[in-house]
C-alpha atoms as a PDB file:
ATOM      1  CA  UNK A   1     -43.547 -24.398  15.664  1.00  0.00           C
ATOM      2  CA  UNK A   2     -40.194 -26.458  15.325  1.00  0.00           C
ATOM      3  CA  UNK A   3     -40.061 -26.192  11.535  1.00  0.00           C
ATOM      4  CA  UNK A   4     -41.098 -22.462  11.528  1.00  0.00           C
ATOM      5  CA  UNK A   5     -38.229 -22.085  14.129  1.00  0.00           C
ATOM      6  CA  UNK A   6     -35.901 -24.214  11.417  1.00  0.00           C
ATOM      7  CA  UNK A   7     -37.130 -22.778   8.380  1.00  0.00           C
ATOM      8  CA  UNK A   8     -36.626 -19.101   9.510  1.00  0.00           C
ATOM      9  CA  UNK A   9     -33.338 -20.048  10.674  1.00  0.00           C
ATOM     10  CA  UNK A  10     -31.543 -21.533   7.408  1.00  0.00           C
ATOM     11  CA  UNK A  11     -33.958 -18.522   5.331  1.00  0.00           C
ATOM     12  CA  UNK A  12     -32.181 -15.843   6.978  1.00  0.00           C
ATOM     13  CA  UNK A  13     -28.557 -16.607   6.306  1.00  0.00           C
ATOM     14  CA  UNK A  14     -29.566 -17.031   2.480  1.00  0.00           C
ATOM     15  CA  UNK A  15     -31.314 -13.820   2.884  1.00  0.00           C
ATOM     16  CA  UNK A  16     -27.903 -12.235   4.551  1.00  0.00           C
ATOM     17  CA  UNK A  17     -25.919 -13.911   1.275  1.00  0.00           C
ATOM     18  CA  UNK A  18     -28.875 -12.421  -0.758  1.00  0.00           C
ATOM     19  CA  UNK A  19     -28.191  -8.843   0.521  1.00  0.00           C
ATOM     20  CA  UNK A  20     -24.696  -9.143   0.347  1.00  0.00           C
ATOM     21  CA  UNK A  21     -24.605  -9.920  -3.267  1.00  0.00           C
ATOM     22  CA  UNK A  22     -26.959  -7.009  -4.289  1.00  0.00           C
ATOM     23  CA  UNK A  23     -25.009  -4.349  -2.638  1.00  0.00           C
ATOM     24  CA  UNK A  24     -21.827  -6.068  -3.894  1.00  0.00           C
ATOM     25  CA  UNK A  25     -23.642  -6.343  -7.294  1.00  0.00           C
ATOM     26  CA  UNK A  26     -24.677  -2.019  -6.930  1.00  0.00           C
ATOM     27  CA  UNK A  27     -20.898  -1.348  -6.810  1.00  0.00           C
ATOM     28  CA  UNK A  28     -20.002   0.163  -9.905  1.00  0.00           C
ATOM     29  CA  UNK A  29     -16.859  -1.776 -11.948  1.00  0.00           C
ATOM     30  CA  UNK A  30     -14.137   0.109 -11.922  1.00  0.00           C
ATOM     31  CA  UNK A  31     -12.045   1.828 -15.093  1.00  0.00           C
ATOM     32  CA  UNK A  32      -9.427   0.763 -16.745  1.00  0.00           C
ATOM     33  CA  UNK A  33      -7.128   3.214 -14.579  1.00  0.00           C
ATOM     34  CA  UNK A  34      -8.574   2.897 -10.878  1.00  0.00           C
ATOM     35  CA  UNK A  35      -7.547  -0.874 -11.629  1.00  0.00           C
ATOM     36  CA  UNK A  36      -4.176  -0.146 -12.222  1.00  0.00           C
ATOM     37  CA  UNK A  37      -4.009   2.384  -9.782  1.00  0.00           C
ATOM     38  CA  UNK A  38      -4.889  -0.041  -7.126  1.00  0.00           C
ATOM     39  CA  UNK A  39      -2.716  -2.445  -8.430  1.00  0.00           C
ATOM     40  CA  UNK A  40      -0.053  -0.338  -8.017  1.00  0.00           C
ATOM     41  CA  UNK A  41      -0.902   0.831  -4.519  1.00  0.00           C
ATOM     42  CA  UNK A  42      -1.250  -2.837  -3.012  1.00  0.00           C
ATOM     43  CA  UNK A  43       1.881  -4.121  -5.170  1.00  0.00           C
ATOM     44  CA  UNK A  44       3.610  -1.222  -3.871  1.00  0.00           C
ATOM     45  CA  UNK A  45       2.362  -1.750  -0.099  1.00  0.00           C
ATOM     46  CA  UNK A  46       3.620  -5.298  -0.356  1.00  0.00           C
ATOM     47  CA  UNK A  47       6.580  -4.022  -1.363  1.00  0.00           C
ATOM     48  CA  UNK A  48       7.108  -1.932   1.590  1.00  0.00           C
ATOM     49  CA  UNK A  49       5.945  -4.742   4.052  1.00  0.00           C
ATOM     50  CA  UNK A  50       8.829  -6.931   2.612  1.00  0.00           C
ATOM     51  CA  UNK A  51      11.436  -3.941   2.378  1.00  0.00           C
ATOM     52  CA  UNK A  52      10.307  -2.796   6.311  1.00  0.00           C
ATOM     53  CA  UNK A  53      10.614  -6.628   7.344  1.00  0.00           C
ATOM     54  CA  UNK A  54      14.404  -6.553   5.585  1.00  0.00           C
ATOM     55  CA  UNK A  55      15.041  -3.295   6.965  1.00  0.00           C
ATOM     56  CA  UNK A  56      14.313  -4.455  10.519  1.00  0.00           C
ATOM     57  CA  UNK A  57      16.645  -7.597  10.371  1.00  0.00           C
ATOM     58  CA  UNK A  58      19.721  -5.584   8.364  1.00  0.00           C
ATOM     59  CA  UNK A  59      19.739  -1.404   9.106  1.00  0.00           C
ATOM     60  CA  UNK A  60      22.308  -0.657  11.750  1.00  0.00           C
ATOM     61  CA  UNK A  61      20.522   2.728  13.125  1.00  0.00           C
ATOM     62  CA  UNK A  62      17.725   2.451  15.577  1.00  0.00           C
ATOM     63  CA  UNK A  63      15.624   5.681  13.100  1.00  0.00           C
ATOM     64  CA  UNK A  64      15.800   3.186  10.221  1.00  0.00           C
ATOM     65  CA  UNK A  65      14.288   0.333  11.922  1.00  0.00           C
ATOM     66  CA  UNK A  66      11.597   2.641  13.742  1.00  0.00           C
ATOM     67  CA  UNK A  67      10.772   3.894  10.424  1.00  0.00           C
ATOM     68  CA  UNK A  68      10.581   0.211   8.650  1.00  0.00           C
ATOM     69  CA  UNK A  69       7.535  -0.761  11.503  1.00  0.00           C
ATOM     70  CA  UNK A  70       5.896   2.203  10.317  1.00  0.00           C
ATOM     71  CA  UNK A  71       6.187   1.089   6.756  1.00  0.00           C
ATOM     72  CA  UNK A  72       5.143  -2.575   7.326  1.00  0.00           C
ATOM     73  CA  UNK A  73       1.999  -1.113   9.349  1.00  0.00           C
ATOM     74  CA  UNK A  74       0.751   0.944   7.460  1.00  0.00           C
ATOM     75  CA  UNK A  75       1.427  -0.250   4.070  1.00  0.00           C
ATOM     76  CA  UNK A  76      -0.479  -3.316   5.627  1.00  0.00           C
ATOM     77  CA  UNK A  77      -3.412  -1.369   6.076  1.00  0.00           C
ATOM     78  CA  UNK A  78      -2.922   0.406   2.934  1.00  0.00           C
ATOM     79  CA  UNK A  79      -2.340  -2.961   1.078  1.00  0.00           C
ATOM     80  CA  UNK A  80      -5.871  -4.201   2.934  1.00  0.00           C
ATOM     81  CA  UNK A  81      -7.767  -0.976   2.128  1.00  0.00           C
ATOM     82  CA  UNK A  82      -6.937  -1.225  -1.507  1.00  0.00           C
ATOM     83  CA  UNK A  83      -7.806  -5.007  -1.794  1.00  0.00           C
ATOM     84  CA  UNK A  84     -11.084  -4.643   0.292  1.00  0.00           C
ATOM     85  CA  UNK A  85     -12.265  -1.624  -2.479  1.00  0.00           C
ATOM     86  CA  UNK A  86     -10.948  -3.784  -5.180  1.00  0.00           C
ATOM     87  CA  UNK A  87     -13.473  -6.754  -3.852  1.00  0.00           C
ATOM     88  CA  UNK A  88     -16.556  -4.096  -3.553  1.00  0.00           C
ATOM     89  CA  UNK A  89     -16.030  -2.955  -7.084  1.00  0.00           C
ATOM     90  CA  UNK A  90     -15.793  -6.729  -7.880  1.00  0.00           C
ATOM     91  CA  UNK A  91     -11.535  -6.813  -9.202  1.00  0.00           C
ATOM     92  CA  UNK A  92      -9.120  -8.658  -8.286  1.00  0.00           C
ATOM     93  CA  UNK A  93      -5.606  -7.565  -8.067  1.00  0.00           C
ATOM     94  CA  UNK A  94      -2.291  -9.044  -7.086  1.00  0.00           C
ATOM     95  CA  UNK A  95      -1.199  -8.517  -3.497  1.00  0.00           C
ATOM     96  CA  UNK A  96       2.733  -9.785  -4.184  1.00  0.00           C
ATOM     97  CA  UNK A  97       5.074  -7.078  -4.774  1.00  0.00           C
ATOM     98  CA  UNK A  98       5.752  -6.619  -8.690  1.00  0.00           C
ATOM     99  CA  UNK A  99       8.703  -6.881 -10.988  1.00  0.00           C
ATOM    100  CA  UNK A 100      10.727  -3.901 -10.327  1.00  0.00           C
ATOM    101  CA  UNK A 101       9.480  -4.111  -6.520  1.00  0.00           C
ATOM    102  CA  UNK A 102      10.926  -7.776  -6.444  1.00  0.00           C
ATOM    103  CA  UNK A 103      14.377  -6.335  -8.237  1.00  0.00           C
ATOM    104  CA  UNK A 104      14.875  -3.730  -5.602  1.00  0.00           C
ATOM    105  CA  UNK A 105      13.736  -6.203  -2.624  1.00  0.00           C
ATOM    106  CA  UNK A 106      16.881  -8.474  -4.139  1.00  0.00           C
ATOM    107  CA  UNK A 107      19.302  -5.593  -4.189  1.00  0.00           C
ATOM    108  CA  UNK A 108      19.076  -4.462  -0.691  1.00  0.00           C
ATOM    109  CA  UNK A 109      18.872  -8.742   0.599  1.00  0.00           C
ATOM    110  CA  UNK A 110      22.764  -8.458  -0.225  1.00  0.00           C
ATOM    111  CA  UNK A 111      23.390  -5.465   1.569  1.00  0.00           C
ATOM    112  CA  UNK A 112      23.697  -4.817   5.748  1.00  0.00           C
ATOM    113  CA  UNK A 113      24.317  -1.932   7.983  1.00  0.00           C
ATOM    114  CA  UNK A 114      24.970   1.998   7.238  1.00  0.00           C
ATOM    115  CA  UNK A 115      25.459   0.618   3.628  1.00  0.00           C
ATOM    116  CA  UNK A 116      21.655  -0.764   4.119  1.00  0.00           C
ATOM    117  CA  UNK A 117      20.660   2.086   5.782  1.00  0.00           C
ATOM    118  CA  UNK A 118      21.794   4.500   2.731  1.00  0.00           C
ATOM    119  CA  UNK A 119      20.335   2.594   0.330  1.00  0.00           C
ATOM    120  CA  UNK A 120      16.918   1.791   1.970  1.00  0.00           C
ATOM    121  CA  UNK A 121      16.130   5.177   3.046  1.00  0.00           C
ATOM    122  CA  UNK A 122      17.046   6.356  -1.092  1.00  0.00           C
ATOM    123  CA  UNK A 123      14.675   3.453  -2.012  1.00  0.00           C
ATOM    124  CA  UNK A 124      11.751   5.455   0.438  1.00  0.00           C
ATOM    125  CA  UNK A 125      12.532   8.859  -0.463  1.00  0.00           C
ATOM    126  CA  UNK A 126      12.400   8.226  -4.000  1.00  0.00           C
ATOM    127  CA  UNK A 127       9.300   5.724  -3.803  1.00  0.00           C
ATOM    128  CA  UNK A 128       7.445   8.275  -1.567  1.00  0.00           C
ATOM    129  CA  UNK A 129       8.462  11.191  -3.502  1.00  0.00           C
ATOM    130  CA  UNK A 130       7.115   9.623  -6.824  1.00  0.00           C
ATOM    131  CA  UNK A 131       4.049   8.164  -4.762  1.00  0.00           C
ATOM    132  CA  UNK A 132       2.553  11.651  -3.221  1.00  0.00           C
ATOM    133  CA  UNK A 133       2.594  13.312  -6.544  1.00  0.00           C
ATOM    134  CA  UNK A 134       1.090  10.437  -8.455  1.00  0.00           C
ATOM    135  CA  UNK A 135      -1.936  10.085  -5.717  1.00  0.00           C
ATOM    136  CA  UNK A 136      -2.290  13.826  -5.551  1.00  0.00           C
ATOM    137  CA  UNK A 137      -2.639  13.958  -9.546  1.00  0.00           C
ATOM    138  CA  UNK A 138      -4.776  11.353  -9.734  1.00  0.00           C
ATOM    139  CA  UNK A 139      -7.254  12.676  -7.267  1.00  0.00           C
ATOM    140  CA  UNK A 140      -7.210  16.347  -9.049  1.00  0.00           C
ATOM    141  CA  UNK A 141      -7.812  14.309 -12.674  1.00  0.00           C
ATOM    142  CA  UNK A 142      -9.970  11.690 -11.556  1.00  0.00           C
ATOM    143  CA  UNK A 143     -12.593  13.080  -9.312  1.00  0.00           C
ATOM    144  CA  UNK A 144     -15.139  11.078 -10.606  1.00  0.00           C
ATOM    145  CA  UNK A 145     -13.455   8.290  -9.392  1.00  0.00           C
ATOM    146  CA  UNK A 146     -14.599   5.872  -6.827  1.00  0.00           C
ATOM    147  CA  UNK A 147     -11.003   5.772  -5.703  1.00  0.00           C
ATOM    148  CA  UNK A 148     -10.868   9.185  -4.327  1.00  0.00           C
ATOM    149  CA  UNK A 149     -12.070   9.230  -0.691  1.00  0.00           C
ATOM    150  CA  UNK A 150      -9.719   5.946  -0.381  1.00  0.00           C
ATOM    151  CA  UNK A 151      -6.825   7.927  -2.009  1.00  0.00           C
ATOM    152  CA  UNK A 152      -7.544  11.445  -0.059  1.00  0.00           C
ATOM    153  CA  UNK A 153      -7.283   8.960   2.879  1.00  0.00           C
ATOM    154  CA  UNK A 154      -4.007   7.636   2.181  1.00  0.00           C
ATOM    155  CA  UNK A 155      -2.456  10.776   0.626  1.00  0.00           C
ATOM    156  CA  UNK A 156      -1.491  12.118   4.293  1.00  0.00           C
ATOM    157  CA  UNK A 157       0.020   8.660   5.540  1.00  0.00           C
ATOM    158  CA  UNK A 158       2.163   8.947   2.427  1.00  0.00           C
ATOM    159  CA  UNK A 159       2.791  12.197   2.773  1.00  0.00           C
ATOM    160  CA  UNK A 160       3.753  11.574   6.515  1.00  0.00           C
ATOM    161  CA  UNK A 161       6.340   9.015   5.283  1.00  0.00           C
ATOM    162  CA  UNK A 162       8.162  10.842   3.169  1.00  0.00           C
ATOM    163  CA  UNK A 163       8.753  13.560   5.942  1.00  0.00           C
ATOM    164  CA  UNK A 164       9.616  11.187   8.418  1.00  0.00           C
ATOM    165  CA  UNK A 165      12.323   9.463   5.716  1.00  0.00           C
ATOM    166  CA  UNK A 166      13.521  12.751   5.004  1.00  0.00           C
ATOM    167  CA  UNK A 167      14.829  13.325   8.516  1.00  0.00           C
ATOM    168  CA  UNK A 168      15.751  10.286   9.091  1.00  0.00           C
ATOM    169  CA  UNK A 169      17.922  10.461   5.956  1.00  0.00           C
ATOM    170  CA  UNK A 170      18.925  13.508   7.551  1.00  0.00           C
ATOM    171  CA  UNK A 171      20.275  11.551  10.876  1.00  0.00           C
ATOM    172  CA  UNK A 172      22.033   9.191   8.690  1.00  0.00           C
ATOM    173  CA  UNK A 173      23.850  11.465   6.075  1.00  0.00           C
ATOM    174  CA  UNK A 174      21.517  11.015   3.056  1.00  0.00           C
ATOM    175  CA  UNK A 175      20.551  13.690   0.979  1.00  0.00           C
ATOM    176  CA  UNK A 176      16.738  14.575   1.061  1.00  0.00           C
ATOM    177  CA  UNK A 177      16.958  14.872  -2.451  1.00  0.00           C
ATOM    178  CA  UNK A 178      18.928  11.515  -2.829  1.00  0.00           C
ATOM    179  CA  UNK A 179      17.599   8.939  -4.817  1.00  0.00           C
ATOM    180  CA  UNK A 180      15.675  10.729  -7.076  1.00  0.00           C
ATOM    181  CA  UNK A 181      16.036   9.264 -10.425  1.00  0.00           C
ATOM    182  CA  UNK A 182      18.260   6.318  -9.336  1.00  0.00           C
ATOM    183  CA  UNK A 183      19.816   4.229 -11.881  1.00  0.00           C
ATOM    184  CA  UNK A 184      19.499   0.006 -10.494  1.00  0.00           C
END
């Protein structure tokens, strides 16, 4: 009775791991492009967790540091999402912020108050801007795409963050349309 007991109980964890690895192994590898889409996304998310984490130590208005916890929550989530579909689809993908993340995360380390403030909320409104029409093109060319409910998810937050960094680069004297383009 004993070794039934035992043997039943180190046979089911290896039948847990077994079942795990075929439903793992049914996920289909993903393209080419969802790779570097998701690569972007939790580079990008990382990027925001750092810049939100800056923003709450140096921005002088009380809007701009309300608006960096929102970034480093949800781009936290985002950043997990996007790594957790990576692992199902069996990738793996950087979760450190990339080059030209890194190059604008040093720019704004030298910089404090309104001056800060300007230049972050620039930084948002042109990363958001460029980030909503990039995940709503990809989800009308890539339908296919195992990436779509997970993008069609995030769309809104992103969405949501560029309208609440357009007003508060309203409160602060930005431009909506400020940033666009920017020249480093």
């Amino acid at each position: 009775m004993k070794t039934k007991l035992f043997t039943s109980l180190i046979a089911i964890p290896g039948l847990l791991v077994s079942l795990a690895l075929s439903a793992f192994a049914a996920a289909s590898p993903l393209k080419d492009s969802d790779l570097k889409l998701l690569q972007k996304v939790t580079q990008g998310s990382a990027a925001e967790v750092e810049l939100g984490r800056l923003a709450e130590q140096r921005a002088s208005q009380a809007s701009v540091k309300e608006f960096a916890r929102k970034m480093v929550q949800d781009h936290q989530r985002m950043a997990a999402d996007a790594s957790r579909l990576a692992r199902e689809h069996g990738a793996a993908i950087a979760s450190q912020p990339g080059a030209e993340e890194k190059k604008e995360l040093n720019k704004l380390k030298n910089v404090r108050g309104a001056e800060f403030d300007r230049q972050y909320i620039e930084g948002m409104l042109d990363d958001h801007k460029t980030d909503v029409a990039e995940v709503a093109k990809y989800i009308a060319s890539h339908g296919d795409s195992p990436l779509v409910p997970f993008l069609k998810s995030t769309l809104p937050r992103l969405e949501d963050h560029l309208r609440i960094a357009e007003n508060v680069a309203g409160q602060i004297g930005v431009k909506p349309d400020a940033g666009l383009n920017r020249v480093s």
